[in-house]
N, C-alpha and C. Protein backbone atom coordinates (compact mmCIF):
# COMPACT_ATOMS: atom_id res chain seq x y z
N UNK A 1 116.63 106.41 118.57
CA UNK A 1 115.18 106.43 118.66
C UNK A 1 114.60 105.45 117.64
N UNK A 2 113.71 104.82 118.49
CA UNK A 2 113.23 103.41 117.15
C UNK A 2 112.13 104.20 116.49
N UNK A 3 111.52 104.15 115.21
CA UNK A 3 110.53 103.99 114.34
C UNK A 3 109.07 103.84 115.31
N UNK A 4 108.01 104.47 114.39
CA UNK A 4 106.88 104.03 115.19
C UNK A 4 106.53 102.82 115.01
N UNK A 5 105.62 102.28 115.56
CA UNK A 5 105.11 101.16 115.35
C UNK A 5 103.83 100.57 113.91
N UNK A 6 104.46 99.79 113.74
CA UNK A 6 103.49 98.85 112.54
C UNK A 6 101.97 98.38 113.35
N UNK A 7 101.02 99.09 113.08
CA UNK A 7 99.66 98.10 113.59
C UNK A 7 99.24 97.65 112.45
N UNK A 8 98.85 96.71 113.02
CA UNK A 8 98.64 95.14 112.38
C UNK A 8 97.04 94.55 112.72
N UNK A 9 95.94 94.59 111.55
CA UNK A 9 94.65 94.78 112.18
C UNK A 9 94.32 93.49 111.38
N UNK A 10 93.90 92.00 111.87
CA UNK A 10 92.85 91.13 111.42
C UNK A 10 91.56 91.26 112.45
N UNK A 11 90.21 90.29 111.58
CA UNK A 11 89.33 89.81 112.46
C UNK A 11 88.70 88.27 112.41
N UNK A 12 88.44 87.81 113.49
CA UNK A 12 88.09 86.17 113.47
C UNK A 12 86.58 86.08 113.99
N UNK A 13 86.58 84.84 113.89
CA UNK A 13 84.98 84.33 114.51
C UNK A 13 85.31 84.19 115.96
N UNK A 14 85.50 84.10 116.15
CA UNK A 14 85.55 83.91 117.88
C UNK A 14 86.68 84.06 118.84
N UNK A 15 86.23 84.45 120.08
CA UNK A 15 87.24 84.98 120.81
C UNK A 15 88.25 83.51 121.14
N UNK A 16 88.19 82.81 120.84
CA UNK A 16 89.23 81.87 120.99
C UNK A 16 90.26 81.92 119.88
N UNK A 17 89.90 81.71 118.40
CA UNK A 17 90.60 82.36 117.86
C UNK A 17 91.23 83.26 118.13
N UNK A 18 90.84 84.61 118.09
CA UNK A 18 91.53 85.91 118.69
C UNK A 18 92.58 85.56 119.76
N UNK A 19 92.09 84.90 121.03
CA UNK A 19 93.42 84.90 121.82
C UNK A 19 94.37 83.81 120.97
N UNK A 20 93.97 82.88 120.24
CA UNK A 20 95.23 82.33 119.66
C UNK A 20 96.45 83.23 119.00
N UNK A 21 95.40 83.65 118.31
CA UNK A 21 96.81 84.66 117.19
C UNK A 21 97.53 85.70 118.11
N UNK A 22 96.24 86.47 118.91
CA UNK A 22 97.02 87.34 119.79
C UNK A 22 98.18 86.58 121.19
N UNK A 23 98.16 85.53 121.46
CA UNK A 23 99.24 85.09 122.35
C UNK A 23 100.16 84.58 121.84
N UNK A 24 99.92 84.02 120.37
CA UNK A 24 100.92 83.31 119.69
C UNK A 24 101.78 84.36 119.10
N UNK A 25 101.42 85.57 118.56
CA UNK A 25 102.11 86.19 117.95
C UNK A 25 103.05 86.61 118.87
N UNK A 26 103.10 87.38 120.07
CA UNK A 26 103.37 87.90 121.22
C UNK A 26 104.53 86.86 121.75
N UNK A 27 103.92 85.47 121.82
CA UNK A 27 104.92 85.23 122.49
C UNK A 27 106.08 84.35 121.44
N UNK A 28 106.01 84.51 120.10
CA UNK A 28 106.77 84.23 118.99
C UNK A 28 107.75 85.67 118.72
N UNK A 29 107.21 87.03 119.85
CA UNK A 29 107.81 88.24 119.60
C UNK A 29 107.88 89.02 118.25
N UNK A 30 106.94 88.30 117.49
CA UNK A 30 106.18 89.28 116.41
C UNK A 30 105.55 90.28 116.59
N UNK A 31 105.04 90.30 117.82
CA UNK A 31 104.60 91.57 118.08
C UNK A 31 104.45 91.75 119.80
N UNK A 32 104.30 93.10 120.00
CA UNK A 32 104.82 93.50 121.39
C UNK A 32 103.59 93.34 122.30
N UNK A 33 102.32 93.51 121.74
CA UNK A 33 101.19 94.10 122.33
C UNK A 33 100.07 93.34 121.18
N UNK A 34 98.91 92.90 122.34
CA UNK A 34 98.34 92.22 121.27
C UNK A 34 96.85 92.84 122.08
N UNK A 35 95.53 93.50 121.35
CA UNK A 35 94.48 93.60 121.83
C UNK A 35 93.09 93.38 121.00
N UNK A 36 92.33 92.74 121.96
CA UNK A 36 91.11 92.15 121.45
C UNK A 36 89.79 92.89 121.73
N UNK A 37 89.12 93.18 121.15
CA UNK A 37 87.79 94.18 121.08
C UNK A 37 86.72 93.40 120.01
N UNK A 38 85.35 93.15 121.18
CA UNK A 38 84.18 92.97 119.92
C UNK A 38 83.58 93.72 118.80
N UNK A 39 83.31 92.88 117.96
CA UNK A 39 82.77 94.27 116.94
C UNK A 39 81.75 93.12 116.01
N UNK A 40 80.99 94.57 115.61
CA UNK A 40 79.92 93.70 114.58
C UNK A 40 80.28 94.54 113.44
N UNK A 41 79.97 93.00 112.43
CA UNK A 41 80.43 93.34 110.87
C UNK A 41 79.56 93.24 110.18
N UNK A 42 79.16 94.31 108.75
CA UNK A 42 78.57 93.68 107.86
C UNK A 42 79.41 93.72 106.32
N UNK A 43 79.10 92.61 105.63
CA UNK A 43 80.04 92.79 104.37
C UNK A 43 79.13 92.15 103.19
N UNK A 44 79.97 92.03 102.12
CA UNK A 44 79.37 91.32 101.18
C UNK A 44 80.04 89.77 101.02
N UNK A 45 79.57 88.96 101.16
CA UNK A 45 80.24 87.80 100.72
C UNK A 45 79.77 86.61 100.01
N UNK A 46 80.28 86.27 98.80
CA UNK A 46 79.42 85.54 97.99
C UNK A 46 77.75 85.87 97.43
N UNK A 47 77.84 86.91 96.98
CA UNK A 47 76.71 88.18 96.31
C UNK A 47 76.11 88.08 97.60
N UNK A 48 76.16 87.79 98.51
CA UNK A 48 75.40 88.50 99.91
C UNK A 48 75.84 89.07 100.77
N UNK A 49 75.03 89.89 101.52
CA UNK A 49 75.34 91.04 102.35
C UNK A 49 75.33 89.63 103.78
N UNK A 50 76.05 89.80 104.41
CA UNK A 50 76.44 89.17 105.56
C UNK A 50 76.23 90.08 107.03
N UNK A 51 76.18 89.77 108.10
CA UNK A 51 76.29 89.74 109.22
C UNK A 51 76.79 89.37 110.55
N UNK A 52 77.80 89.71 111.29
CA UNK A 52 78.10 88.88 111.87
C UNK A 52 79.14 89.09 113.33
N UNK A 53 78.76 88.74 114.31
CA UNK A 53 80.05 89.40 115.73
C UNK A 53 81.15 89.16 115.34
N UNK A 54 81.86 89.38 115.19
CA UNK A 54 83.60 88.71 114.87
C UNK A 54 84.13 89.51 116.35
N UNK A 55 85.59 89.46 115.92
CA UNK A 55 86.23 89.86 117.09
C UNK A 55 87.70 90.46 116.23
N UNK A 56 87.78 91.86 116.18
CA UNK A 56 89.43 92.33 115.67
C UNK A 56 90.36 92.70 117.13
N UNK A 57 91.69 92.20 116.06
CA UNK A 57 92.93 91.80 116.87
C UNK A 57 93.73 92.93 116.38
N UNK A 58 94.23 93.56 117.24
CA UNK A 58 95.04 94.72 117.05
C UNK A 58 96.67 94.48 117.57
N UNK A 59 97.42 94.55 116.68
CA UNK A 59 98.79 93.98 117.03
C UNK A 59 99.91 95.60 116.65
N UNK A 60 100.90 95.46 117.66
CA UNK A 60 101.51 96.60 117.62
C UNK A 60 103.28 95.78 117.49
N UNK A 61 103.79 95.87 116.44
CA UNK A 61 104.96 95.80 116.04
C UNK A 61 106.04 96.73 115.05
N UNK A 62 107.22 95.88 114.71
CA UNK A 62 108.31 96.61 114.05
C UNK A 62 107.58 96.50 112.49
N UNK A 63 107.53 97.88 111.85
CA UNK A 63 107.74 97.63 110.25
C UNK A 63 108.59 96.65 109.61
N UNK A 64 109.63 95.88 109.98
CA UNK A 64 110.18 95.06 109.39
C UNK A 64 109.65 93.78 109.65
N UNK A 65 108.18 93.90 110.36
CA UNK A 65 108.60 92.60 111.01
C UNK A 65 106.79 91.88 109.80
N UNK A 66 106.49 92.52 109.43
CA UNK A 66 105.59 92.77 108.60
C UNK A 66 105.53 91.18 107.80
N UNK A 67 106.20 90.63 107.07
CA UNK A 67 106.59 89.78 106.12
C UNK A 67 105.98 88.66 107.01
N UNK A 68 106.50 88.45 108.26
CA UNK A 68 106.68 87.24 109.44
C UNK A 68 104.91 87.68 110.06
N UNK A 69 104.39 88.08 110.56
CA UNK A 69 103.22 89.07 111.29
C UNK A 69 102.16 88.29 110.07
N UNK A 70 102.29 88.38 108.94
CA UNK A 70 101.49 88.47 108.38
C UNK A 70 100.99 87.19 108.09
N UNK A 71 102.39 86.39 107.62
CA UNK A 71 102.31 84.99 107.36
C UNK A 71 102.08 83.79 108.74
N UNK A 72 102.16 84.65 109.67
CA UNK A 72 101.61 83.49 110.84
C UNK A 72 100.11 84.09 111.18
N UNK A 73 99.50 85.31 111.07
CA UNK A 73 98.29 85.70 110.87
C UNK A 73 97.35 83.99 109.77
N UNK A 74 98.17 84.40 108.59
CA UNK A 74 97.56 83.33 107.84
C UNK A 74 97.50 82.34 108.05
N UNK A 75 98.47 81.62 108.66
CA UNK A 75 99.06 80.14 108.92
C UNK A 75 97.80 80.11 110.26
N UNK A 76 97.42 80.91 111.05
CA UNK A 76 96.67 80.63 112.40
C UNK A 76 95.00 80.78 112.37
N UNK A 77 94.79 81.38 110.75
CA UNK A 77 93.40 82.67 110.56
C UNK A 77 92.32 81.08 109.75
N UNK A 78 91.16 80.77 110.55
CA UNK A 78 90.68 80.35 110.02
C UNK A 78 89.71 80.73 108.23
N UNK A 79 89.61 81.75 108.38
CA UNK A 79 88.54 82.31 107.02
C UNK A 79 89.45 82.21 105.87
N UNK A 80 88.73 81.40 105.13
CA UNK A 80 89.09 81.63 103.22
C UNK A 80 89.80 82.52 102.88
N UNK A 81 89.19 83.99 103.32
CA UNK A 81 89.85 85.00 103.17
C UNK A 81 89.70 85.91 104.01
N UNK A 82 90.79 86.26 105.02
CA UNK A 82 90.88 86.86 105.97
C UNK A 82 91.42 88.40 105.58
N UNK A 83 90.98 89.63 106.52
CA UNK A 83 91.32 90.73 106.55
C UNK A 83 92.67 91.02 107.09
N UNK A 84 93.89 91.50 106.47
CA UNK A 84 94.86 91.64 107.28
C UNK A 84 95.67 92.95 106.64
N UNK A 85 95.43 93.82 107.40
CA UNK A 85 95.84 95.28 106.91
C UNK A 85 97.40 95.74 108.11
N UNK A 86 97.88 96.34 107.44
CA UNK A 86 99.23 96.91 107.94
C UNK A 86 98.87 98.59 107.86
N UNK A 87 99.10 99.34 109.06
CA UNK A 87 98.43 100.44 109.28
C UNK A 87 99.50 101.07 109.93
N UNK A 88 100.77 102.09 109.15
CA UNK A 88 101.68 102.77 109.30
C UNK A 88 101.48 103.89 110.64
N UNK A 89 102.48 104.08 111.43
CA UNK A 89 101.97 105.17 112.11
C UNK A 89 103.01 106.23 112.01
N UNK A 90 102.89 107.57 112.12
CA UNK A 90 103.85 108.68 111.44
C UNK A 90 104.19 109.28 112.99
N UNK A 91 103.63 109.23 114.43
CA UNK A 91 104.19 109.49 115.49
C UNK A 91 103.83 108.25 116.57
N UNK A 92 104.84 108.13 117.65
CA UNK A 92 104.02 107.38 118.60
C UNK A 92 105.07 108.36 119.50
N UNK A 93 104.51 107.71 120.91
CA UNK A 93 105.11 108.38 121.99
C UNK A 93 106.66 107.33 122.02
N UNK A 94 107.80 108.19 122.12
CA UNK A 94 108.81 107.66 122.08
C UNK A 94 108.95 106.90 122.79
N UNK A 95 109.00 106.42 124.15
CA UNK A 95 109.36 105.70 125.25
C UNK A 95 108.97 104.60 124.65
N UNK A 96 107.26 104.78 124.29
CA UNK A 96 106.13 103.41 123.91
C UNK A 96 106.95 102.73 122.83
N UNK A 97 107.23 103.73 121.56
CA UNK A 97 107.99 103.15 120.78
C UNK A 97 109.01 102.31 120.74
N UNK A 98 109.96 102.76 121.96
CA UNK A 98 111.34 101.95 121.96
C UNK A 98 111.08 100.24 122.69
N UNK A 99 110.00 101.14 123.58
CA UNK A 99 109.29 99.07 123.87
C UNK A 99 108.83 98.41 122.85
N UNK A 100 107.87 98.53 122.21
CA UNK A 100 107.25 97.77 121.07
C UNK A 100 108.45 97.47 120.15
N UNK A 101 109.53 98.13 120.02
CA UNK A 101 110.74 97.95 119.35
C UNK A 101 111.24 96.53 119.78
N UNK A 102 111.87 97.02 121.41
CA UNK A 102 111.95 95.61 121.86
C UNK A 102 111.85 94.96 122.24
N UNK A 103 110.66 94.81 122.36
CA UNK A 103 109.61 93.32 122.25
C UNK A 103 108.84 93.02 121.07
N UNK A 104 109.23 93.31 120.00
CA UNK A 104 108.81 92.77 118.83
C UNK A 104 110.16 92.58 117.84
N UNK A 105 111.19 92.61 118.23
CA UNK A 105 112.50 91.97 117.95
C UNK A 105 112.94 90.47 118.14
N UNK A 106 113.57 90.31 118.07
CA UNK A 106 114.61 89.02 118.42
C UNK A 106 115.08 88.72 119.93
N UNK A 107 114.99 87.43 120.72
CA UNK A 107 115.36 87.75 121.74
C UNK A 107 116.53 87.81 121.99
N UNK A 108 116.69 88.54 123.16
CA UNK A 108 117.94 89.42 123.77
C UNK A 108 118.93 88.26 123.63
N UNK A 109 120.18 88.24 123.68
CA UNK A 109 121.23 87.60 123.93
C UNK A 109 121.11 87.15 125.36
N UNK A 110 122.29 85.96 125.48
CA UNK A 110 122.07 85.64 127.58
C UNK A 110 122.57 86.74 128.34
């Protein structure tokens, strides 16, 4: 039985972004499942309170794979400083699990 899955939460300016990281990661097999949802933000940035649509990317992978996930997040994430949280999960449904397992692995042998 594999481990639950690692979610993996950034957000970008635009939905083009978003599908970048989310197809690139996916099909680099960093992660199994990649989903995109609008959202409005407010924060502080540079002593001001900000505003703004972004778009978070919800990625479902292996805890090990964390190190790699993160650093192509960065390598792809336009903002100075981007949000990128790793969000443990303590159950998933087993079946779901053993997919996200493997498809966020290494690919199969021939």
């Amino acid at each position: 039985m594999s481990a639950p899955p690692l979610l993996v939460v950034t957000t970008v300016g635009t939905l083009d972004d978003a599908r970048r990281i989310a197809r690139t990661l996916v099909e680099q097999r960093l992660a199994a499942c990649a989903q995109i949802t609008p959202i409005e933000s407010f924060y502080r940035w540079q002593g001001q309170v900000e505003h703004a649509h972004e778009y978070r990317v919800l990625l479902k992978t292996r805890a090990e794979r964390w190190p790699d996930v993160e650093a192509a997040i960065r390598a792809l994430h336009g903002y100075a400083l981007p949000a990128i949280h790793a969000i443990a999960t303590t159950h998933a449904h087993a079946p779901y699990a053993e997919w996200v397992h493997d498809s966020s692995g290494p690919s199969p042998g021939p």
